[in-house]
N, C-alpha and C. Protein backbone atom coordinates (compact mmCIF):
# COMPACT_ATOMS: atom_id res chain seq x y z
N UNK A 1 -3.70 -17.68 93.68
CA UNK A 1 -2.63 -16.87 93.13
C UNK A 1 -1.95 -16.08 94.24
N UNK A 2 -0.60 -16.22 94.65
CA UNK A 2 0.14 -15.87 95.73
C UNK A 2 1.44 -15.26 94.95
N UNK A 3 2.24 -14.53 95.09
CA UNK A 3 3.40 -14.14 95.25
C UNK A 3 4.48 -15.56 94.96
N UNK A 4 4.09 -16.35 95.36
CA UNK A 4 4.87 -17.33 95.35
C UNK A 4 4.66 -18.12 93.96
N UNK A 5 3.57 -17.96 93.17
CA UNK A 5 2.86 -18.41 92.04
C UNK A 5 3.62 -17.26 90.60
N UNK A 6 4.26 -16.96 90.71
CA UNK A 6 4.49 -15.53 90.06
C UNK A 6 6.20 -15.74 89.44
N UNK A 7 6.70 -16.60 90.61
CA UNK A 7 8.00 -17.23 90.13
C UNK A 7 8.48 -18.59 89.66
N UNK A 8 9.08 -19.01 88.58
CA UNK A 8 9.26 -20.01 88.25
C UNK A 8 9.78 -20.80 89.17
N UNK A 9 9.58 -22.55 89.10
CA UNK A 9 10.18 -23.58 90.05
C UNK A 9 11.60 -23.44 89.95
N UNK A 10 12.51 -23.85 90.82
CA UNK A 10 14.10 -23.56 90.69
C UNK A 10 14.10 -25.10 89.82
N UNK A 11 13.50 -25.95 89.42
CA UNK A 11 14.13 -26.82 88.82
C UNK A 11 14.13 -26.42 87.30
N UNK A 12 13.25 -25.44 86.99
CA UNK A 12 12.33 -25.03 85.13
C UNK A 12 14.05 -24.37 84.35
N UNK A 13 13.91 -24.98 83.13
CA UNK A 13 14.89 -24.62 82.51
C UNK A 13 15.06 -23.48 81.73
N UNK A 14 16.00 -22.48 81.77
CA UNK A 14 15.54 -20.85 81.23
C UNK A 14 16.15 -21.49 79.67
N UNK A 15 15.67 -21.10 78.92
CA UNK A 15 15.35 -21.29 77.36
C UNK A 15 15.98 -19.61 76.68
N UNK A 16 17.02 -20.08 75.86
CA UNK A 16 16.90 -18.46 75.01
C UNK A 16 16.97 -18.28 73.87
N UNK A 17 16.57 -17.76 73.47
CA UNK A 17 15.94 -17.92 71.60
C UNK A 17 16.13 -16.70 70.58
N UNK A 18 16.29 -17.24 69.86
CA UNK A 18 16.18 -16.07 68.38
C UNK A 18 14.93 -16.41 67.28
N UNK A 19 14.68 -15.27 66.70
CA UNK A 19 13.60 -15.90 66.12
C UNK A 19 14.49 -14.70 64.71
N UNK A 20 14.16 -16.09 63.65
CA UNK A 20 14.77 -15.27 61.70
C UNK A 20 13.55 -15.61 61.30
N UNK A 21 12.99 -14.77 60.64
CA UNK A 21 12.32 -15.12 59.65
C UNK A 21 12.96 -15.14 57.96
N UNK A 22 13.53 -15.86 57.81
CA UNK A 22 14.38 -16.26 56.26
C UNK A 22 13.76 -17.83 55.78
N UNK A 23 14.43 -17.81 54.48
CA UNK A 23 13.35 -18.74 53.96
C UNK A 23 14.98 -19.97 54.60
N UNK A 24 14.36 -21.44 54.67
CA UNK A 24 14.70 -22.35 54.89
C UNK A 24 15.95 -22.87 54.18
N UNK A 25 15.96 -22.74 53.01
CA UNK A 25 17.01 -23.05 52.08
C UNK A 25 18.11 -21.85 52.01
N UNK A 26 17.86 -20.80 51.84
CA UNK A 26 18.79 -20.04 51.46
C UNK A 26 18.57 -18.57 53.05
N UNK A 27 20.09 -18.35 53.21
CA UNK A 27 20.00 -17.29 54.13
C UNK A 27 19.94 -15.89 54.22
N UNK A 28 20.04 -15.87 52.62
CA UNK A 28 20.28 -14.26 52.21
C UNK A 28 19.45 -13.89 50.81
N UNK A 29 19.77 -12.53 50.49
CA UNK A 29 19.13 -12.14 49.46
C UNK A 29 20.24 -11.84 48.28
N UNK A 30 19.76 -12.46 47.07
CA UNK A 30 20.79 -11.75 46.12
C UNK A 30 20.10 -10.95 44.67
N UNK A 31 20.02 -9.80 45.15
CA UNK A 31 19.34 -8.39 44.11
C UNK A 31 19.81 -9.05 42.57
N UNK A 32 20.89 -9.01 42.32
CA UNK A 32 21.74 -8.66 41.44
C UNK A 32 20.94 -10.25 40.53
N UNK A 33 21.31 -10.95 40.84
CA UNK A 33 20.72 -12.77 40.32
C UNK A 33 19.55 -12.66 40.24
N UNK A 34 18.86 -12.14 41.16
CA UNK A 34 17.36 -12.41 41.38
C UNK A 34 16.50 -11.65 41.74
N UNK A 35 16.09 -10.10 40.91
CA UNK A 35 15.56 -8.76 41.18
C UNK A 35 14.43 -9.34 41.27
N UNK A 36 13.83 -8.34 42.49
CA UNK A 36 12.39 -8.87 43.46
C UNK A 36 11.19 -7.75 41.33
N UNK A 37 10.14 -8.56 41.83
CA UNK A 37 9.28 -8.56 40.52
C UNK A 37 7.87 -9.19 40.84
N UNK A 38 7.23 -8.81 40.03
CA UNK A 38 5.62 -9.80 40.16
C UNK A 38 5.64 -11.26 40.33
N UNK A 39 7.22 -11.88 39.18
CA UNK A 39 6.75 -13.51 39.17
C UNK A 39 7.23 -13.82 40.96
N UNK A 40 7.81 -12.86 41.57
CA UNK A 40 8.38 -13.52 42.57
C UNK A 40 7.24 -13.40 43.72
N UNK A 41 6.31 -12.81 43.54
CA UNK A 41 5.31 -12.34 44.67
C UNK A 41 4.68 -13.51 45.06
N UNK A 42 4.32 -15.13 44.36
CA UNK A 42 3.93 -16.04 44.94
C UNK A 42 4.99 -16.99 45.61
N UNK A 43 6.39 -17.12 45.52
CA UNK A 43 7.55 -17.28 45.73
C UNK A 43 7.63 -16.62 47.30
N UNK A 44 7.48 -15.22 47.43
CA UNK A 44 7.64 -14.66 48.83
C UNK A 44 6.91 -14.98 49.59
N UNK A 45 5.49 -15.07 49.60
CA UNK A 45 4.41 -15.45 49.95
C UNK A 45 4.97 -16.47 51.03
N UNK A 46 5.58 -17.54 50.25
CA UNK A 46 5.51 -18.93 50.83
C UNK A 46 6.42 -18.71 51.67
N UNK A 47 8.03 -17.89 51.37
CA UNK A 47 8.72 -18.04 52.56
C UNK A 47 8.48 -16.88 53.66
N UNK A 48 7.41 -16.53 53.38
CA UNK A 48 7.13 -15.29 54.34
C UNK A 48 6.49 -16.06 55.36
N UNK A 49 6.05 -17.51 55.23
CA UNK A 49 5.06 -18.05 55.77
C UNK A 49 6.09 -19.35 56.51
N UNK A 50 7.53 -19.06 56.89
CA UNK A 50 8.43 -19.41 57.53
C UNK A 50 9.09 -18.93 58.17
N UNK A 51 9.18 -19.91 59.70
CA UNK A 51 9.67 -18.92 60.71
C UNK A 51 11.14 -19.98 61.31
N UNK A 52 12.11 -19.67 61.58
CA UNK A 52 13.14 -20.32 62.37
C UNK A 52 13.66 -19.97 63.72
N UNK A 53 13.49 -20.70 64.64
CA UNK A 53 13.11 -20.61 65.24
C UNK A 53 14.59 -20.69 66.60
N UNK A 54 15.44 -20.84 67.28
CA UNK A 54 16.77 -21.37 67.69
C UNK A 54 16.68 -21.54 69.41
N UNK A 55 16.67 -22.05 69.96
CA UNK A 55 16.82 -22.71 71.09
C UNK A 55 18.13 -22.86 72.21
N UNK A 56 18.30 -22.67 73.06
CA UNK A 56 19.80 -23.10 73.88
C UNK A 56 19.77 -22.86 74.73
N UNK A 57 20.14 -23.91 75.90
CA UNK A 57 20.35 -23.44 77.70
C UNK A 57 21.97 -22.54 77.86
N UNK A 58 22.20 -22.19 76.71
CA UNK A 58 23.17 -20.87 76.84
C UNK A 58 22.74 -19.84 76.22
N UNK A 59 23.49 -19.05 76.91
CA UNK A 59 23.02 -17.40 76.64
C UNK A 59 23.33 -17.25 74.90
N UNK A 60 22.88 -16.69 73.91
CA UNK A 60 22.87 -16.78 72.41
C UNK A 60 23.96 -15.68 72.53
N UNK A 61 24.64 -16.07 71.13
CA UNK A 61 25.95 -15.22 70.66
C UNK A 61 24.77 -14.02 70.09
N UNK A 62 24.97 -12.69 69.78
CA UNK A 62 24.73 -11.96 69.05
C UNK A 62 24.93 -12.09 67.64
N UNK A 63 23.35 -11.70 67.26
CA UNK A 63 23.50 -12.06 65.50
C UNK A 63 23.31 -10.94 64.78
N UNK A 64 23.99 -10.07 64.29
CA UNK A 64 23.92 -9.16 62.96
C UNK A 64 23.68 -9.26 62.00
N UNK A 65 22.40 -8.64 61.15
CA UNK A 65 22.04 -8.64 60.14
C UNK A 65 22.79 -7.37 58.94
N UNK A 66 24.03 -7.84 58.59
CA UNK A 66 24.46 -7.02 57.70
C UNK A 66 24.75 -7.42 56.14
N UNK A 67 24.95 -6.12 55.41
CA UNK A 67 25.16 -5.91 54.35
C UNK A 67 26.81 -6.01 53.79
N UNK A 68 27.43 -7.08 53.50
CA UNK A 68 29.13 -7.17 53.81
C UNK A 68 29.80 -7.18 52.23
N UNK A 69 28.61 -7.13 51.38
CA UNK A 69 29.07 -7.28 49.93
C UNK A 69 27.72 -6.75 49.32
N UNK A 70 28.22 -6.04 48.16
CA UNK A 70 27.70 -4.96 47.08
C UNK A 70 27.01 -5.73 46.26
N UNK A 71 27.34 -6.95 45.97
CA UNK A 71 26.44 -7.67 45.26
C UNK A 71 25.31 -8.87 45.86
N UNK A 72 25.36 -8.66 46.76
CA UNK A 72 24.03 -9.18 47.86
C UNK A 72 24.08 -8.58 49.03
N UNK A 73 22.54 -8.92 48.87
CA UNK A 73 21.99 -8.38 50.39
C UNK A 73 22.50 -8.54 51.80
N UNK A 74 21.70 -8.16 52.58
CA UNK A 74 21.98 -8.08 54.40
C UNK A 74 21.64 -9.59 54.64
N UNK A 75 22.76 -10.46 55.45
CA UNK A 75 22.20 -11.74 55.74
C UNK A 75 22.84 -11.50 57.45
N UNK A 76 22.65 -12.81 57.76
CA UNK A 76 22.54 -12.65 59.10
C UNK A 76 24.21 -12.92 59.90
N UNK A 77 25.11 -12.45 60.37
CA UNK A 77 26.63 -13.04 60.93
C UNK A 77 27.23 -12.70 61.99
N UNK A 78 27.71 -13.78 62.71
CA UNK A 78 28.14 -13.83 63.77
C UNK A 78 29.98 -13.00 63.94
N UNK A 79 29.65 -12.57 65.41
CA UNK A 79 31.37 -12.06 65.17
C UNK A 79 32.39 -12.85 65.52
N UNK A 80 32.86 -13.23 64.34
CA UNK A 80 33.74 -14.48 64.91
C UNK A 80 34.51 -14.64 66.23
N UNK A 81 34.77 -13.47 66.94
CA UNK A 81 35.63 -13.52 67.49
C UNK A 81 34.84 -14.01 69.19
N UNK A 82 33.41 -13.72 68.47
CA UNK A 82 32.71 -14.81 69.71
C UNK A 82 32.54 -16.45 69.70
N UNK A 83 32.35 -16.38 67.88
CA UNK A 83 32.79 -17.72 67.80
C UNK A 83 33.92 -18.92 68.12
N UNK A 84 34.64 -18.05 68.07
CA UNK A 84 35.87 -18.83 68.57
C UNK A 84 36.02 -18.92 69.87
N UNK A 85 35.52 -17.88 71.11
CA UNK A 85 35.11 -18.08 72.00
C UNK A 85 34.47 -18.89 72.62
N UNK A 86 33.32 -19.20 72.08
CA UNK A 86 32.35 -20.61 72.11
C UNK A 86 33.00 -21.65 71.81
N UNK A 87 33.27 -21.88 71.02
CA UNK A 87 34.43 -23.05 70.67
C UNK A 87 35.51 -23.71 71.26
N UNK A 88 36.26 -22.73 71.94
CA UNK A 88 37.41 -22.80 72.53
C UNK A 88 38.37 -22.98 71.30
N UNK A 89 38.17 -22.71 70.10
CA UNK A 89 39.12 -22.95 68.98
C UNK A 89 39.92 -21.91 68.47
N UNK A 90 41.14 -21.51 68.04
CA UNK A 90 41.73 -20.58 67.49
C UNK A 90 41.23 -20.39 65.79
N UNK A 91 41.92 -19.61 64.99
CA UNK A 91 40.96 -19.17 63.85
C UNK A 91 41.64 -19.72 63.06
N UNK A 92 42.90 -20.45 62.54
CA UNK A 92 43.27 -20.87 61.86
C UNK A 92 42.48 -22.76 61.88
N UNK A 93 42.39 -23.02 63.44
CA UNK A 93 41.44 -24.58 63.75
C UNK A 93 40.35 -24.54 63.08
N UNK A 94 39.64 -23.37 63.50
CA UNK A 94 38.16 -23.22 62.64
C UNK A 94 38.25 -23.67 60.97
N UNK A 95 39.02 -22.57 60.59
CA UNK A 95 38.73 -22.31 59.19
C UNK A 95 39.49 -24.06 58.45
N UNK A 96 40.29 -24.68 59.32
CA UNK A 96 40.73 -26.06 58.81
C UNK A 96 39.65 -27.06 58.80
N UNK A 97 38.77 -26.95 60.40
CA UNK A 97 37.85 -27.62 60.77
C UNK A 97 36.60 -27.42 59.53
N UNK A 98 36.53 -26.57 59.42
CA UNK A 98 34.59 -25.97 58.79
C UNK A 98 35.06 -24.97 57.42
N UNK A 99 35.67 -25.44 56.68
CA UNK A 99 36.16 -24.61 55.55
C UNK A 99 34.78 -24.14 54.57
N UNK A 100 33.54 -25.13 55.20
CA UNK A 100 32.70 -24.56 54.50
C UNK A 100 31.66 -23.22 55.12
N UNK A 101 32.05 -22.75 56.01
CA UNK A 101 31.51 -21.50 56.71
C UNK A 101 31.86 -20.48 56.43
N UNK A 102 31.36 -19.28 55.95
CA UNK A 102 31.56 -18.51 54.87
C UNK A 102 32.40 -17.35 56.11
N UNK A 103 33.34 -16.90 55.75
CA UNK A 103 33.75 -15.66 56.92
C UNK A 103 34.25 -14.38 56.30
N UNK A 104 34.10 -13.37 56.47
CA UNK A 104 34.13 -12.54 56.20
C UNK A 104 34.88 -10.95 56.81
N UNK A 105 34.96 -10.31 56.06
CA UNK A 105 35.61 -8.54 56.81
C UNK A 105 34.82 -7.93 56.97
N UNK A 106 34.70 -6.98 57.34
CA UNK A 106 34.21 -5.55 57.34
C UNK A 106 34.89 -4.76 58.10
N UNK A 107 35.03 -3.44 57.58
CA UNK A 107 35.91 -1.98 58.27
C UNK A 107 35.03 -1.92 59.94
N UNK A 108 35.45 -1.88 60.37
CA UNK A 108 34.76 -1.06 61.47
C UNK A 108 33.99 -0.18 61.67
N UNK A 109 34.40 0.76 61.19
CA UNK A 109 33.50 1.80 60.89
C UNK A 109 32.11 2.01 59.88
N UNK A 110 32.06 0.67 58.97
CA UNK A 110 31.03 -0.01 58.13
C UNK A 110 30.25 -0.63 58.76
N UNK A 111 31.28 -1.73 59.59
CA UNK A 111 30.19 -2.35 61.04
C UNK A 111 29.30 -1.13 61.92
N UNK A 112 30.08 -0.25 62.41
CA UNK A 112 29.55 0.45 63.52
C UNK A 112 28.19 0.94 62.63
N UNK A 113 28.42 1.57 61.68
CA UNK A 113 27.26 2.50 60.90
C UNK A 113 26.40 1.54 60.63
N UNK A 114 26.41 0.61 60.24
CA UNK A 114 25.49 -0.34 60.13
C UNK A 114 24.58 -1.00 61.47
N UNK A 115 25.31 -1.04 62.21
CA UNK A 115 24.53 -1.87 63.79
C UNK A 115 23.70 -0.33 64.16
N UNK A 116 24.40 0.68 64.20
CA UNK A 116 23.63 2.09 64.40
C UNK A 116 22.36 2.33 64.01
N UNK A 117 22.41 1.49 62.87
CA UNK A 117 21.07 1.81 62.20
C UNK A 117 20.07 0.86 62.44
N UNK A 118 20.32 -0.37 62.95
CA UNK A 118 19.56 -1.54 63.30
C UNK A 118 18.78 -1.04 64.48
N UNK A 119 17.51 -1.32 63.97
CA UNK A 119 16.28 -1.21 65.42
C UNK A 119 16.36 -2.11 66.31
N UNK A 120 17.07 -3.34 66.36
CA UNK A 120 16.73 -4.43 66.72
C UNK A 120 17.68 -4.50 68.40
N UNK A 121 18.92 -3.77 67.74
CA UNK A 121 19.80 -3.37 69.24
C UNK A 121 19.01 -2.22 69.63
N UNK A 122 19.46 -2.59 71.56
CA UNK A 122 19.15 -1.05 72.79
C UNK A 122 20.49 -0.15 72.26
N UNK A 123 20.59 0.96 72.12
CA UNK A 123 21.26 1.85 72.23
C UNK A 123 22.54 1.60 73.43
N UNK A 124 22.52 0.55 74.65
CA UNK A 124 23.67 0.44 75.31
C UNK A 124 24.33 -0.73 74.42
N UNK A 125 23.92 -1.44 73.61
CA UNK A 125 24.47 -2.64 72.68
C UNK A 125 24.93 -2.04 71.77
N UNK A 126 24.43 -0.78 71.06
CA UNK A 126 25.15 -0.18 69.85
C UNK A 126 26.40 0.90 70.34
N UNK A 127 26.37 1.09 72.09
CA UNK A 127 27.61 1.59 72.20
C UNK A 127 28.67 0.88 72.64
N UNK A 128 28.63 0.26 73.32
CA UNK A 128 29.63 -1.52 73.19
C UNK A 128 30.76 -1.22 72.15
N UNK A 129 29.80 -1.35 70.59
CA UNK A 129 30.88 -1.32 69.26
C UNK A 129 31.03 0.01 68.78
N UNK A 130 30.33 1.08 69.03
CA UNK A 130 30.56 2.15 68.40
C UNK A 130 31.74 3.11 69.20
N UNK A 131 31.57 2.97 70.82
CA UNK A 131 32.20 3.72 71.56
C UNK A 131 33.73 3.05 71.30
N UNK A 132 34.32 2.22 71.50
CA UNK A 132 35.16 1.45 71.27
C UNK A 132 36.30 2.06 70.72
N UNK A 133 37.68 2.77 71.20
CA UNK A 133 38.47 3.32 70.57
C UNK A 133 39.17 2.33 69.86
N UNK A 134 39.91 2.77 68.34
CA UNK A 134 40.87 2.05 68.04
C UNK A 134 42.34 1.42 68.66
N UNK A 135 42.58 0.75 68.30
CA UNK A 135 43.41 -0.32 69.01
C UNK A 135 44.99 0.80 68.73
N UNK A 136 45.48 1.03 67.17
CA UNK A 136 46.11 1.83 66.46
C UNK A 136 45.71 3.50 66.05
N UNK A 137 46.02 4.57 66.89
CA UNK A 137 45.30 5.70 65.78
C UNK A 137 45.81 5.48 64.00
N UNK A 138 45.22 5.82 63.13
CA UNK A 138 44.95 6.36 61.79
C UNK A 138 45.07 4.62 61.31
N UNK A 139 45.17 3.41 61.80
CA UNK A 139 44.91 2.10 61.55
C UNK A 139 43.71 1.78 60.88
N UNK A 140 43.43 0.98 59.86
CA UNK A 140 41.99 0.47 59.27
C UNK A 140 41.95 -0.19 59.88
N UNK A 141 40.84 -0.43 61.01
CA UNK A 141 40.47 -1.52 62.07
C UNK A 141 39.32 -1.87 61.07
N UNK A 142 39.08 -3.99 61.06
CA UNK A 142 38.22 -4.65 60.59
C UNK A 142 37.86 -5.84 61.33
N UNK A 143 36.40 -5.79 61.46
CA UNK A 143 35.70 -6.87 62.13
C UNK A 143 35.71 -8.44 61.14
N UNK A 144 35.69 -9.10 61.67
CA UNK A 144 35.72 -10.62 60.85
C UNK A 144 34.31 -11.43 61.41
N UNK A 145 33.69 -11.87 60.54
CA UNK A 145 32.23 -12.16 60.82
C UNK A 145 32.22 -13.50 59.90
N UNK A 146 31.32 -14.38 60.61
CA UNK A 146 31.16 -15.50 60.42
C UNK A 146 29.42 -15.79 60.37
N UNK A 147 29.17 -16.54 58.28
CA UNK A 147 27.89 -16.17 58.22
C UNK A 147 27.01 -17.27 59.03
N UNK A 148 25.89 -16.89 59.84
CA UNK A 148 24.38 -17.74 60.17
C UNK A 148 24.43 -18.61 59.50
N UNK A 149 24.24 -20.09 60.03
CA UNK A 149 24.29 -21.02 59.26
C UNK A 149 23.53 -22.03 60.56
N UNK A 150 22.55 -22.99 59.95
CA UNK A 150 22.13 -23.70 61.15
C UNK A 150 22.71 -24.50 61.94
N UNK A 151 23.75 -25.09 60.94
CA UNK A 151 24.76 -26.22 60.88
C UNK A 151 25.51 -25.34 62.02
N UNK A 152 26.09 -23.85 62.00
CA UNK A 152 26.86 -23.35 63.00
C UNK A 152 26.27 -23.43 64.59
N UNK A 153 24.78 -22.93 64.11
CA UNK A 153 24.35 -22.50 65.38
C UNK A 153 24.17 -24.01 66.41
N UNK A 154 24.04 -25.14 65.46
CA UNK A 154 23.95 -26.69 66.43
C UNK A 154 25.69 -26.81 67.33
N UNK A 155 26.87 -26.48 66.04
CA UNK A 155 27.92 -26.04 66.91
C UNK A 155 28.09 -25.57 68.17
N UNK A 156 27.47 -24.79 67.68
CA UNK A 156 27.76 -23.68 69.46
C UNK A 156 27.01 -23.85 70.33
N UNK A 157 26.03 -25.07 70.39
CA UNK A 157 25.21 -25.59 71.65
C UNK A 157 23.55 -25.15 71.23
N UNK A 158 22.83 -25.11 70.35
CA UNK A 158 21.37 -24.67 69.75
C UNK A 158 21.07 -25.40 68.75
N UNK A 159 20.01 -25.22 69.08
CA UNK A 159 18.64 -26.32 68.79
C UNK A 159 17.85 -25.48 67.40
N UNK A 160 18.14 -25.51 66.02
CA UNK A 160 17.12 -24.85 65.62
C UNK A 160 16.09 -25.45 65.19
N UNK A 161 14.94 -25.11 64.86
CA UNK A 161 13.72 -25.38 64.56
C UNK A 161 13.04 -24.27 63.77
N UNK A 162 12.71 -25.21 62.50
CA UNK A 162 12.08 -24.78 61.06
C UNK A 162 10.32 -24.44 61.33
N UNK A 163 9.42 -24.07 61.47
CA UNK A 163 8.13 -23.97 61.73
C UNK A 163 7.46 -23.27 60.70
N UNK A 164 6.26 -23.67 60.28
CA UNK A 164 5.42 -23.47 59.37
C UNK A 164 4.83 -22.07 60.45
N UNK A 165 3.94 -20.87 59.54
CA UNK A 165 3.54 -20.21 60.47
C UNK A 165 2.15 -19.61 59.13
N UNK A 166 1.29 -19.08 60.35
CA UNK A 166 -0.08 -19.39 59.21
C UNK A 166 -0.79 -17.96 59.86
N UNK A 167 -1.23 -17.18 59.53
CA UNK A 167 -1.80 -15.65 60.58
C UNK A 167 -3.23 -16.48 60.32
């Protein structure tokens, strides 16, 4: 064991990953359809016992877990405006191309309060969007978000992978 043992070979491929734990079929939660209860406790069980897993020799877009509608839960969405980035596509191409990718608004200030509260960002990632002056003073500035979808994430260059997981 040397100093020299301590660093990867220049040929090894850097790998970067996300890890969801959501169940396989569905990406979100919906209260309102389907209030959590006893019959559902063997139901959770199972997708608790699923992990997804995402892969890519590019650096990963940032994924937000928000709350964007009153009648379901926090699911997971990308900001489009990275998406389209990745793409090289404008937003009217997208939404012609993939009409089935769910996209969405949110105020800004709904976004910001929300990522604020996420443990999951460093405090220099939650000032990125929070510090951020408006573009317009007294303007409703709104973020446009594009939902997690696996089908997206193979888009943008990633590998996901479904895995059974067992403690």
């Amino acid at each position: 064991w040397g100093p020299s043992s301590l660093f990867l070979p220049p040929s090894s491929l850097l790998v970067f990953s996300h890890l969801f734990s959501e169940a396989k079929e569905e990406f979100s939660c919906d209260l309102l359809l389907d209030p959590p209860g006893a019959s559902d406790q063997d139901e959770e069980e199972l997708d608790s016992d699923h992990l997804i897993f995402e892969f890519s020799e590019k650096l990963l877009l940032p994924c937000y877990n928000l709350q964007v509608s009153v009648s379901r839960g926090p699911c997971n969405w990308f900001l489009f405006s990275d998406v389209l980035k990745r793409l090289k596509l404008s937003s009217r191409i997208f939404q012609a191309r993939f009409p089935h990718f769910e996209v969405a608004t949110l105020p800004r200030a709904e976004f910001q309060h929300q990522i604020s509260l996420s443990q999951v960002l460093a405090p220099e990632e939650i000032g990125e969007y929070v510090c951020r002056p408006p573009a317009t003073p007294g303007a409703l500035e709104t973020v446009e978000l594009v939902r997690y979808q696996p089908e997206l994430v193979q888009l943008l260059g990633s590998e996901v992978v479904f895995e059974a997981w067992s403690s």
